[in-house]
Protein backbone atom coordinates (compact mmCIF):
# COMPACT_ATOMS: atom_id res chain seq x y z
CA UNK A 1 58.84 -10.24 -5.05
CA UNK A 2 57.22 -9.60 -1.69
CA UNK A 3 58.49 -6.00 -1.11
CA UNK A 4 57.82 -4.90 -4.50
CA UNK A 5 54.58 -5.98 -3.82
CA UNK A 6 54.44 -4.69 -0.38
CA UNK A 7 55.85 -1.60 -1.63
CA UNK A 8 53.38 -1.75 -5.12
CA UNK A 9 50.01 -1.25 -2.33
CA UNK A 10 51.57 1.08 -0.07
CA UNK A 11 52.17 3.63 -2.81
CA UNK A 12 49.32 3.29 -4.75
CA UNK A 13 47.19 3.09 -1.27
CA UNK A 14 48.82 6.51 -0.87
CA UNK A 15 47.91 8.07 -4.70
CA UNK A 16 44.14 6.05 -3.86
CA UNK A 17 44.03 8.15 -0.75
CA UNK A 18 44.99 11.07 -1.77
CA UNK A 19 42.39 10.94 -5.24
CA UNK A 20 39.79 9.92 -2.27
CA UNK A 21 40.31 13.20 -0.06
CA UNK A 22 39.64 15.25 -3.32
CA UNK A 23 36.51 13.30 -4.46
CA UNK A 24 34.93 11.76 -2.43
CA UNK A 25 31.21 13.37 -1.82
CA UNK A 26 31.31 13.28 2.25
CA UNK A 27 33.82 13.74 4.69
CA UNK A 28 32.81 10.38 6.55
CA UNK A 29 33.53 8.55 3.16
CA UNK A 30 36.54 10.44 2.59
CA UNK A 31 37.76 9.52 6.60
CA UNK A 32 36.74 5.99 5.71
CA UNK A 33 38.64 5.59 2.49
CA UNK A 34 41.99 7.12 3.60
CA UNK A 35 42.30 5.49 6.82
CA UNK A 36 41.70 2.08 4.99
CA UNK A 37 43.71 2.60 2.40
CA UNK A 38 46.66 3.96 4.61
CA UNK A 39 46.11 1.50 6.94
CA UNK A 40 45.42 -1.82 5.14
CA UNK A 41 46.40 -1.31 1.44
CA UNK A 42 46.05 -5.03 0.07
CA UNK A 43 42.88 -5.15 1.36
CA UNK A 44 41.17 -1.31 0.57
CA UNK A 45 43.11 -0.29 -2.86
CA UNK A 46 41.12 -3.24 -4.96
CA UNK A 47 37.80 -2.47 -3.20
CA UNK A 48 37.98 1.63 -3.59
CA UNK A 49 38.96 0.96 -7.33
CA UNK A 50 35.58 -1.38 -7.52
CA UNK A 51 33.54 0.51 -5.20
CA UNK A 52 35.23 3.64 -3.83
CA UNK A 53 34.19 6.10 -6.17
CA UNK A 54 31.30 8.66 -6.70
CA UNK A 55 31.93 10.41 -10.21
CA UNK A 56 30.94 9.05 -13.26
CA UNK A 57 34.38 9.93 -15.71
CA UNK A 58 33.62 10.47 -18.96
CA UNK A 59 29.62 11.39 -19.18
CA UNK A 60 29.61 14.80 -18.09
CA UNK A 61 31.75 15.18 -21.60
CA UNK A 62 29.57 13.16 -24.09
CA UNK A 63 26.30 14.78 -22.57
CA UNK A 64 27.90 18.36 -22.90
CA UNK A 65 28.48 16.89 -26.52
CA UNK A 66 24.67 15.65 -26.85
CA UNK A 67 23.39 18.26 -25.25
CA UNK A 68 24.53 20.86 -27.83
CA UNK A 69 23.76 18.36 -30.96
CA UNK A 70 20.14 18.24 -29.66
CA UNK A 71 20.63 22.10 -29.01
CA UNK A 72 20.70 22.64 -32.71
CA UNK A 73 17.66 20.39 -33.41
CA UNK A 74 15.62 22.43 -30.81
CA UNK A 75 16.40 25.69 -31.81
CA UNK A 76 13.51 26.75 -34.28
CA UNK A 77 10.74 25.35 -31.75
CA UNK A 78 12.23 26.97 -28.80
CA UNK A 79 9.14 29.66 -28.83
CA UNK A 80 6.65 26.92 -28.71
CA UNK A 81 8.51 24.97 -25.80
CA UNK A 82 8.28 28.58 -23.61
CA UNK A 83 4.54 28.91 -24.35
CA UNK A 84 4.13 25.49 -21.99
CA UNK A 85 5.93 27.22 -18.92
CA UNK A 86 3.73 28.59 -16.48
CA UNK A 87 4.08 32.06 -15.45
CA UNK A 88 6.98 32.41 -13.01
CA UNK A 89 4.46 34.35 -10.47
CA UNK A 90 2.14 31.31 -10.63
CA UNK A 91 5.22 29.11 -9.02
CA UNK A 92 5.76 28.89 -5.69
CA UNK A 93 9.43 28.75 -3.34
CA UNK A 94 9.72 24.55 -4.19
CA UNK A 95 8.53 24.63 -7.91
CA UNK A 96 10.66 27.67 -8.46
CA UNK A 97 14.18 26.25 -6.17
CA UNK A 98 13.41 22.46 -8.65
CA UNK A 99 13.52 24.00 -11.55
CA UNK A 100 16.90 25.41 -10.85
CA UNK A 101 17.92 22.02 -9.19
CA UNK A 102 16.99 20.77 -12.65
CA UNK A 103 17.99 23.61 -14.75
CA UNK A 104 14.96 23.46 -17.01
CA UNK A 105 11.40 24.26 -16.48
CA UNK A 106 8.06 22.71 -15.49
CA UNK A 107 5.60 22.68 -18.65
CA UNK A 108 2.10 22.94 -18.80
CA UNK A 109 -0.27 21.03 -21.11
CA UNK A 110 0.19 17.36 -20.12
CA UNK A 111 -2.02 14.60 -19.56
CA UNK A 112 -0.70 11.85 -16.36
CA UNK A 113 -2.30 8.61 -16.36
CA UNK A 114 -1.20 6.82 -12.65
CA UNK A 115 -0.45 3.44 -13.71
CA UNK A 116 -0.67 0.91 -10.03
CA UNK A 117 1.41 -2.62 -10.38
CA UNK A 118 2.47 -4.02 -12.99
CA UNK A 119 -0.75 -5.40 -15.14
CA UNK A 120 -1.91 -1.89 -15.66
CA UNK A 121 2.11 -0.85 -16.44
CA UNK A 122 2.87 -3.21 -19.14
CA UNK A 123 -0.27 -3.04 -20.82
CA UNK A 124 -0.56 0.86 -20.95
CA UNK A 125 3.46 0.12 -22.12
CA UNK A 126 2.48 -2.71 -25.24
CA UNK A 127 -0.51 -0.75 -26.08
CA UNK A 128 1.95 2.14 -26.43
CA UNK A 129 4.04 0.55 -28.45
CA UNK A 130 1.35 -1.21 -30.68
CA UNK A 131 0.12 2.48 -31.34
CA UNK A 132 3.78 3.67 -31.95
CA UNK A 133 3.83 5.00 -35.54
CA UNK A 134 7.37 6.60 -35.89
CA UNK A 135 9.66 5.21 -33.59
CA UNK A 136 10.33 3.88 -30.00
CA UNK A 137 13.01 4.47 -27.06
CA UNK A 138 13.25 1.85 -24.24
CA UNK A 139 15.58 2.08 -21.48
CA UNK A 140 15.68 -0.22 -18.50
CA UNK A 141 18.09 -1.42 -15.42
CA UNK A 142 16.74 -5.18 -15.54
CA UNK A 143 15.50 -7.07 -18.16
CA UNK A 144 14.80 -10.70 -17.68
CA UNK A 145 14.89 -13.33 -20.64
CA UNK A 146 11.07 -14.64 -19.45
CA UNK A 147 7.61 -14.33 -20.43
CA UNK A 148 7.48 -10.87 -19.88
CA UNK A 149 10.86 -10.17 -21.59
CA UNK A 150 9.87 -12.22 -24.47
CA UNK A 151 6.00 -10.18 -24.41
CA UNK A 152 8.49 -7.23 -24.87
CA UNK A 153 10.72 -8.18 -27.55
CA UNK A 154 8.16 -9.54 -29.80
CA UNK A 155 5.96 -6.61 -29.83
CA UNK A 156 9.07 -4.85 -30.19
CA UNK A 157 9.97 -7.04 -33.12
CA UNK A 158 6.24 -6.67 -34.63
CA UNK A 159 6.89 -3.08 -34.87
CA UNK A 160 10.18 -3.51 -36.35
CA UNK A 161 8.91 -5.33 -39.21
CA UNK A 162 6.58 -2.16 -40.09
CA UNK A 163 9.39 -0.41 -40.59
CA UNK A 164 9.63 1.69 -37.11
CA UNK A 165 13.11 2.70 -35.52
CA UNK A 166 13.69 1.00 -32.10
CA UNK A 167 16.29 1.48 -29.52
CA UNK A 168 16.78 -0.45 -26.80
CA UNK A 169 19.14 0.19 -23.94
CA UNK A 170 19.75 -1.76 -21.02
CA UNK A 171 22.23 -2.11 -17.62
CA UNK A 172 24.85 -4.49 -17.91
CA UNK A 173 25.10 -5.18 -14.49
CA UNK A 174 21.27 -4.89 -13.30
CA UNK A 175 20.72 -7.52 -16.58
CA UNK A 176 23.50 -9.62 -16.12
CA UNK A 177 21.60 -12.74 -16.46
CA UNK A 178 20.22 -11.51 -19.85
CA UNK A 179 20.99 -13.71 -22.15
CA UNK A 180 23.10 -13.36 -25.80
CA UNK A 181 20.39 -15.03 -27.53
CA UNK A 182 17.65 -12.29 -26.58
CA UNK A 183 19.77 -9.59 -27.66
CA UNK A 184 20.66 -11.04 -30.82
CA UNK A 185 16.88 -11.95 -31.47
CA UNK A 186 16.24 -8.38 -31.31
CA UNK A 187 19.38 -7.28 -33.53
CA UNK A 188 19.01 -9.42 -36.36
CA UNK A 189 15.25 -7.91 -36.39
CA UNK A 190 17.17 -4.71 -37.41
CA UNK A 191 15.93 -3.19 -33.64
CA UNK A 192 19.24 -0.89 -32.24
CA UNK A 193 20.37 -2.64 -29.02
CA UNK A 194 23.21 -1.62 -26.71
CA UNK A 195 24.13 -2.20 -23.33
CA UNK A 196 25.01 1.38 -20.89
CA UNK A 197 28.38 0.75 -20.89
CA UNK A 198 29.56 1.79 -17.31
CA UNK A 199 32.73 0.34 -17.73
CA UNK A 200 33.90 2.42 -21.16
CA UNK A 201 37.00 4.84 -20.95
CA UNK A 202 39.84 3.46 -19.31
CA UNK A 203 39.35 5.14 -15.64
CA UNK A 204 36.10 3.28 -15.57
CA UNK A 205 37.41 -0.17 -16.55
CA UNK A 206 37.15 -1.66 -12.96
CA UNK A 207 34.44 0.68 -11.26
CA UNK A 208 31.38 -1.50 -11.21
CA UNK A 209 29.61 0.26 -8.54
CA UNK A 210 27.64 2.44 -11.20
CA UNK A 211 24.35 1.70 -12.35
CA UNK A 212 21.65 3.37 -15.10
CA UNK A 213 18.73 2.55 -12.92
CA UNK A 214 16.68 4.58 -15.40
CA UNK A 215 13.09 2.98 -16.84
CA UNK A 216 11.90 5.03 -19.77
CA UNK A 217 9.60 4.01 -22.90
CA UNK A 218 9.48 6.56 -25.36
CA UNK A 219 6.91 6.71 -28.28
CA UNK A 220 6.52 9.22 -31.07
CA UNK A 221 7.76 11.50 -29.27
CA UNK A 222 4.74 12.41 -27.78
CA UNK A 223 4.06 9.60 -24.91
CA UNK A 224 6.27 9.02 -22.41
CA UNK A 225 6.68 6.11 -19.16
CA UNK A 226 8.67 5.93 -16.31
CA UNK A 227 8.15 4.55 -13.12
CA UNK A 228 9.83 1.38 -10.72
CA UNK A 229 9.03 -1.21 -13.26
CA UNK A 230 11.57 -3.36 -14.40
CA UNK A 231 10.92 -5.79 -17.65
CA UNK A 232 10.26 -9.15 -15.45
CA UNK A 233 7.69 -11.47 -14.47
CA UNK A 234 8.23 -10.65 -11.26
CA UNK A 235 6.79 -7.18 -11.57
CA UNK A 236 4.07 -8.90 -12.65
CA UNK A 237 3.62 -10.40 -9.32
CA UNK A 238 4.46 -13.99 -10.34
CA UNK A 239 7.36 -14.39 -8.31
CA UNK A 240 7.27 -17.37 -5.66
CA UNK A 241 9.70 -15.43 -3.65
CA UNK A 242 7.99 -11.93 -3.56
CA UNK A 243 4.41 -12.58 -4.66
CA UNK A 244 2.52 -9.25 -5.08
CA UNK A 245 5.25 -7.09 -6.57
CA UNK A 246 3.56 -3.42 -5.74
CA UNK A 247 4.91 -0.39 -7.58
CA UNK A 248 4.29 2.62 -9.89
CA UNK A 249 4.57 3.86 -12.88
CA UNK A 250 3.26 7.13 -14.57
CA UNK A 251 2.04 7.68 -18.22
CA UNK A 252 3.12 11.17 -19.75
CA UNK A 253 0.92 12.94 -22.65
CA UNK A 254 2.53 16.21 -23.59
CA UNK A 255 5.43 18.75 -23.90
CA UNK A 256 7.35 17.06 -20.90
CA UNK A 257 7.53 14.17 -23.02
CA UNK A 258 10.63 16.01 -24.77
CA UNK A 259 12.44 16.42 -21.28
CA UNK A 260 12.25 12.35 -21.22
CA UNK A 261 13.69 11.92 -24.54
CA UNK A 262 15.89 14.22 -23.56
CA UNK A 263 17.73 11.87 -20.68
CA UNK A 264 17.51 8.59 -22.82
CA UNK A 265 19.06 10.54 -25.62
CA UNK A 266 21.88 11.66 -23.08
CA UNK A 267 22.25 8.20 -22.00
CA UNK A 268 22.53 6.49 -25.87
CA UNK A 269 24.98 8.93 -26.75
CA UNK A 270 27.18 7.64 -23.85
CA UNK A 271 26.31 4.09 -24.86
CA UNK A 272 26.15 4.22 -28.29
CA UNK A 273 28.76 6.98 -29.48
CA UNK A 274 26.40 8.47 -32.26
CA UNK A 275 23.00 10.94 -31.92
CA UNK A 276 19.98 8.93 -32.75
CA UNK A 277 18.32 11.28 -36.08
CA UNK A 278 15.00 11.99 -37.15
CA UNK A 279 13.54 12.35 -33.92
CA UNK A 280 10.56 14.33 -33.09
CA UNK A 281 11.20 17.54 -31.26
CA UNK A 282 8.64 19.83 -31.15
CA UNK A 283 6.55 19.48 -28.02
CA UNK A 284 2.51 18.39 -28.26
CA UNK A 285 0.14 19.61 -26.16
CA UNK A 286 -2.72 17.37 -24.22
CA UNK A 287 -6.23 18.09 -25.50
CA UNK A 288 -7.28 16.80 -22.22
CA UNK A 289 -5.54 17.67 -19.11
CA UNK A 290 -2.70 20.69 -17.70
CA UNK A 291 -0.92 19.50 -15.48
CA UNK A 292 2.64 21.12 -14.64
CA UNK A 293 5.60 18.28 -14.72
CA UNK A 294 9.13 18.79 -14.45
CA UNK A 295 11.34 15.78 -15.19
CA UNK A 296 14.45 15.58 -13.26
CA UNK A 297 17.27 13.20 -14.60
CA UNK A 298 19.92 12.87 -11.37
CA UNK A 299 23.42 11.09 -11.87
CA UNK A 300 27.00 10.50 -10.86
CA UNK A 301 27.78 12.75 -13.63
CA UNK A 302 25.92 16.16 -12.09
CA UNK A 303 27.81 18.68 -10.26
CA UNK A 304 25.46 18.56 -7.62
CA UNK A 305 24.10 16.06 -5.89
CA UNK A 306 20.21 16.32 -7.63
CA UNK A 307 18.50 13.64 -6.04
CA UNK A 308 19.12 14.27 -2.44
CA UNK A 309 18.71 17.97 -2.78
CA UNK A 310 15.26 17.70 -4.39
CA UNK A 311 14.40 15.07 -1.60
CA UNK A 312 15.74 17.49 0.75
CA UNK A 313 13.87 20.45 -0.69
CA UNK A 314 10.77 18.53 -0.83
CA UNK A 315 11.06 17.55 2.85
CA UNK A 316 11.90 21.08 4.09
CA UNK A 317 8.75 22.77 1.99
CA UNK A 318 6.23 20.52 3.51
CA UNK A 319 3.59 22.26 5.71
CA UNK A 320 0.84 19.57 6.13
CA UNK A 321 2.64 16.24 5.09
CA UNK A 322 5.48 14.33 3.50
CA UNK A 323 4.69 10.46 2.51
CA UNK A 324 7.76 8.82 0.93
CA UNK A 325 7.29 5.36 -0.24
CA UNK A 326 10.61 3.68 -0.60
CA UNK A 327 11.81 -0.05 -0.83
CA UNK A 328 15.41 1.01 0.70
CA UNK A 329 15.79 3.84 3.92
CA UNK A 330 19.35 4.70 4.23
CA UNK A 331 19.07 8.26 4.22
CA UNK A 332 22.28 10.19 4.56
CA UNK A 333 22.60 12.83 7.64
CA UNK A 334 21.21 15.80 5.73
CA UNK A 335 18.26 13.53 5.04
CA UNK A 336 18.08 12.46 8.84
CA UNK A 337 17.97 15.96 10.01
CA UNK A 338 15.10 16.89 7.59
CA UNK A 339 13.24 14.31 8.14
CA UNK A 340 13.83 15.00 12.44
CA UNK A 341 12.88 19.08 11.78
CA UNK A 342 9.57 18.07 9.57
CA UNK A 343 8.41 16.24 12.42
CA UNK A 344 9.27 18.73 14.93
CA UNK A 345 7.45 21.27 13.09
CA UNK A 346 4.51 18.93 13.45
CA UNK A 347 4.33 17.95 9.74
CA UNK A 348 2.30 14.31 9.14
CA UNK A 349 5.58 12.44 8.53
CA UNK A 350 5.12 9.16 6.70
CA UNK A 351 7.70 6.44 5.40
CA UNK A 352 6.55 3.43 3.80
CA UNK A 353 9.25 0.25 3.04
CA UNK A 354 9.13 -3.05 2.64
CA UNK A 355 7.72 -5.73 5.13
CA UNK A 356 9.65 -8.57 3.30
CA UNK A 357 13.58 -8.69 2.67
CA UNK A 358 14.73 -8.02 -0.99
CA UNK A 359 18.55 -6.43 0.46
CA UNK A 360 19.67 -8.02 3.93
CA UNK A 361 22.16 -5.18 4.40
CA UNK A 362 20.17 -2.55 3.44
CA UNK A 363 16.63 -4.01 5.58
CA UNK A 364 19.70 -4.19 8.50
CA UNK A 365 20.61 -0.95 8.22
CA UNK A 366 17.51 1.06 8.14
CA UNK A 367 17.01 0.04 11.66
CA UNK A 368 19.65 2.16 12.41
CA UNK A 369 17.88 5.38 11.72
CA UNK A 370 14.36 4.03 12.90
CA UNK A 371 14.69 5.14 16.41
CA UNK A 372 16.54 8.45 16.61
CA UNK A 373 13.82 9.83 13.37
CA UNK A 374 10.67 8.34 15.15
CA UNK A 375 11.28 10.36 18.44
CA UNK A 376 10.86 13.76 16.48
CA UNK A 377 6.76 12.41 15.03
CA UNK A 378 7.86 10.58 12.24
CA UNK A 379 5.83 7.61 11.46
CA UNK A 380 7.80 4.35 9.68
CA UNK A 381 5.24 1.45 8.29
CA UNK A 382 6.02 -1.66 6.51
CA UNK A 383 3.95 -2.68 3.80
CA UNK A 384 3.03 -6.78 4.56
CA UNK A 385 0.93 -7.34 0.98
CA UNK A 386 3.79 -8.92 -0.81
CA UNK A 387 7.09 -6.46 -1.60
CA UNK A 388 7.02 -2.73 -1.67
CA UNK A 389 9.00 -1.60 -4.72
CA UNK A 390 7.47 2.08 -5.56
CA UNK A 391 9.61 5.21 -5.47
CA UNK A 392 6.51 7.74 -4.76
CA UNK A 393 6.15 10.97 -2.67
CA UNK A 394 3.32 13.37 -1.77
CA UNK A 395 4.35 16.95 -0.58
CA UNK A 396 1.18 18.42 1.22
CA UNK A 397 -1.70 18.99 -0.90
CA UNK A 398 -0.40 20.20 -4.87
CA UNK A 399 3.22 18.23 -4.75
CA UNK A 400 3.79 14.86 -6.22
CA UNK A 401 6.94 13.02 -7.47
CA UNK A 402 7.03 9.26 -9.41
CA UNK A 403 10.29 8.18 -10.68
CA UNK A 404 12.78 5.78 -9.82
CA UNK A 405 14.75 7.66 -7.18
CA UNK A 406 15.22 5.30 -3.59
CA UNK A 407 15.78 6.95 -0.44
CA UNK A 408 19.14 5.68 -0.11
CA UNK A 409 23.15 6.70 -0.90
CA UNK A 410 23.24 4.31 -4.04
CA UNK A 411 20.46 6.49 -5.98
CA UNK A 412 21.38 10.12 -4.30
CA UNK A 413 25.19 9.11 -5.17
CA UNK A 414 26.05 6.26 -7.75
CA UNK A 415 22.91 5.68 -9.77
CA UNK A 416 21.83 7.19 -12.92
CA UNK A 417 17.68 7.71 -12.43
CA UNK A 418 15.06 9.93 -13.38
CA UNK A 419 11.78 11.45 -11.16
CA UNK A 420 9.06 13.12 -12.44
CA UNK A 421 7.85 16.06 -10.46
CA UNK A 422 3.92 17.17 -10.63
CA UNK A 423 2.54 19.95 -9.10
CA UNK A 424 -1.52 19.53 -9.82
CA UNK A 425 -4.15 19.06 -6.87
CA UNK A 426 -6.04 16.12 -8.75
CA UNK A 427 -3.52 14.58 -9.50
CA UNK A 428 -1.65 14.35 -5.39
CA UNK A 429 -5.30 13.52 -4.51
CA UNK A 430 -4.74 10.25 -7.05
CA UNK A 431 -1.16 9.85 -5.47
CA UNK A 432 -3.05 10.43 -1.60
CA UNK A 433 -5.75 7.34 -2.40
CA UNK A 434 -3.21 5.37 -3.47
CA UNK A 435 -1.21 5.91 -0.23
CA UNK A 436 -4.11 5.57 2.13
CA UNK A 437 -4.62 2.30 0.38
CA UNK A 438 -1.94 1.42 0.74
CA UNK A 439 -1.07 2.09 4.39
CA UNK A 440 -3.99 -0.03 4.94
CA UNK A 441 -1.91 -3.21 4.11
CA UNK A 442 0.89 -1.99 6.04
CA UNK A 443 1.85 -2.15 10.30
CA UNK A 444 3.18 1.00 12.11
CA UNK A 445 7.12 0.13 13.42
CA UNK A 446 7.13 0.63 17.16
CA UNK A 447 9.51 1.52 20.00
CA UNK A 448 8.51 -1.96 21.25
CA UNK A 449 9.32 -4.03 18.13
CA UNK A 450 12.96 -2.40 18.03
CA UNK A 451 13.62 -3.07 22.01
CA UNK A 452 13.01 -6.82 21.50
CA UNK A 453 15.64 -7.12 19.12
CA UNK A 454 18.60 -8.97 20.09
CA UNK A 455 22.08 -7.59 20.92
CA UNK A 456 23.47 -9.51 17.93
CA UNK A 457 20.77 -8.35 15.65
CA UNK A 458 21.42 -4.63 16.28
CA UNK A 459 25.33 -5.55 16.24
CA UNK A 460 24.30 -6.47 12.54
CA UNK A 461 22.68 -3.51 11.84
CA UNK A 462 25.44 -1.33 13.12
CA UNK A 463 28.08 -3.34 10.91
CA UNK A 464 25.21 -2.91 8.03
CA UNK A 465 25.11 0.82 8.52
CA UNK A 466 29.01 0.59 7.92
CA UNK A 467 28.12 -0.77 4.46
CA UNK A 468 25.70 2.05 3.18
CA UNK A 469 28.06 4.51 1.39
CA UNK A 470 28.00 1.74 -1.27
CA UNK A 471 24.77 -0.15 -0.70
């Protein structure tokens, strides 16, 4: 019984290290996996099943398949989509290398509404929904069974009643703790409910490392939200733990809106197995505002690696300044080197995380990179006014993004998200005040903090670091 077993890990450590050499997204996770699983079988083959890898099986199929039933649907208002796309000689080298990234365009003609903590989220998001006449698409990666989460569902419910189509997806795993009851609440109100579904197909059964980290509210098909709220009282700053909870959000008016429903259509037909109908599809112009947004859904799924190219590409454009505000900083080494060269070419380098402790290993590991970034000009803060949970940058003068992209392997690599990209001077002056206020309530990390450090705290961070291709 012992051999076979012996011999059962040895030889599937062998076919595990063989499917990590051809998968694997970097050569230093690829050298990890094989020497583990060569070396120390029993221990590596159940962890790289869990954890080990980067591709999503399965997706890249059923969005193919979604893609092409929402093809047909789009098809007669194709015209009126191209009259929101801005000239291509009016874009410049990033707007122009995103939209490839992206592989669809920026559009013209919307309306942004900058939406700061939670209060002003949630009620731009239940006034949406209390003006929602057709239907409603929400998609989130927590959703707690509290006030909030109850706020939610009964508006939700409300709008049920009039006779409105809702759909409601959520992360199994980021709402583990949600419970039966609240689902079934919402069901029996005749409101469509289904959970992502990471684990479906049978290569997926025991890879839990996966998540939709996606927020999304659609309404109409004509408003749009996304941003780094979760459904929680916590984002509401009522958590004992956390206090202030300070994120973003954005509020979208206007032809991108379709990009949006685009994703969370993606997304339910993975989910859901069937195309929600009777959506609408032809894009609606702001009588207000025109600004230029390109949404840019990144996941397991893509071919390329979209979220750390576009942070990469917005890091190597900058001229006058790059201000990332991120809750987690494990960059990879691409990242690293960017971030080094900005600074050496004398660009206003900021990064904003967390004062307070939400990860341990990830808050370890970022202490890693502090030191050998910070010698090229780069400036790291920590935010002390409660926890720092927005995922916000500001390229130089014109170049914003919002979304719910982290600086960090889990949302470059493993994570399903979604960033919105907005190239409008008023609107990175917004995204600038914000910043300035809030580097105000943050401290400037110095060599002299990280020297006082103990050797068996920076022995903690170096065994941290160790963790981050699945952090």
């Amino acid at each position: 019984m012992l051999l076979t077993l012996f011999l059962f890990f040895h030889i599937f450590g062998l076919i595990s290290a063989f499917n990590a050499l051809m998968t694997a997204r970097t050569s230093q996770g690829a050298t990890a996996w094989v020497i583990s699983l060569i070396t120390v079988p029993y221990i590596a083959v159940p962890l790289y099943w869990f954890f080990g890898r980067s591709k999503f099986n399965g997706y890249t199929a059923a969005r193919k398949e979604a893609e092409e039933l929402v093809a047909k649907k789009l098809q007669n208002i194709v015209t009126q989509t191209e009259k929101y796309m801005p000239e291509e000689s009016s874009l410049g080298i990033f707007e122009k290398t995103v939209q490839r990234l992206a592989k669809r365009p920026y559009l013209q003609a919307n309306a942004l509404e900058l939406l700061i903590d939670g209060e002003n989220t949630f009620q731009s998001i239940l006034a949406g929904i209390d003006e929602a006449k057709k239907y409603i698409l929400l998609e989130f990666y927590i959703v707690r069974d509290d006030k909030l989460g109850h706020q939610i569902q009964q508006a939700l419910i409300n709008k049920a009643k009039q006779g409105l189509k809702i759909y409601f997806l959520y992360d199994e795993i980021g709402s583990y703790k949600l419970s039966q009851n609240y689902l079934d609440t919402m069901r029996q109100a005749g409101i469509a409910v289904y959970d992502f579904h990471t684990q479906k197909g049978i290569r997926n059964r025991f890879q839990i490392n996966f998540r939709n980290h996606r927020k999304i509210v659609v309404v109409d098909g004509t408003v749009a939200w996304i941003g780094g709220h979760n459904i929680g009282d916590e984002y509401l700053s009522k958590s004992k733990r956390f206090g202030h909870w300070r994120d973003t959000h954005i509020k979208i008016t206007g032809p991108s809106v379709i990009a949006v429903q685009k994703t969370f259509i993606e997304d339910w037909f993975w989910a859901a197995e069937y195309l929600i109908e009777h959506l609408v599809w032809e894009p609606t112009a702001s009588e207000k505002e025109n600004k230029k947004v390109l949404i840019l859904p990144s996941s397991p799924a893509d071919t390329i690696e979209t979220a750390s190219l576009m942070f990469l590409q917005a890091i190597n454009s900058a001229k006058k300044r790059i201000w990332i505000s991120s809750p987690y900083f494990v960059p990879d080494k691409a990242i690293t080197k960017a971030l080094q060269l900005a600074g050496l070419r004398g660009v206003d380098v900021r990064i904003l995380i967390p004062q307070k402790v939400d990860h341990i290993l990830v808050y370890l590991a970022a202490f890693t990179y502090f030191e050998s970034i910070r010698v090229t000009g780069v400036k790291f803060f920590r935010y002390r006014d409660g926890f720092l949970h927005q995922k916000v940058m500001l390229i130089d003068d014109a170049h914003a993004t919002v979304g719910t992209t982290n600086l960090d392997n889990r949302s470059f690599r493993l994570n399903f998200e979604i960033t919105a990209l907005i190239t409008d001077e008023s609107f990175a002056k917004e995204i600038k005040k914000m910043f300035d206020n809030d580097f105000k309530k943050a401290v400037i990390i110095t060599t002299a903090e990280l020297e006082q450090k103990s050797f068996f705290f920076k022995l903690a961070t170096r065994l941290a670091r160790l963790t981050s291709p699945v952090l």
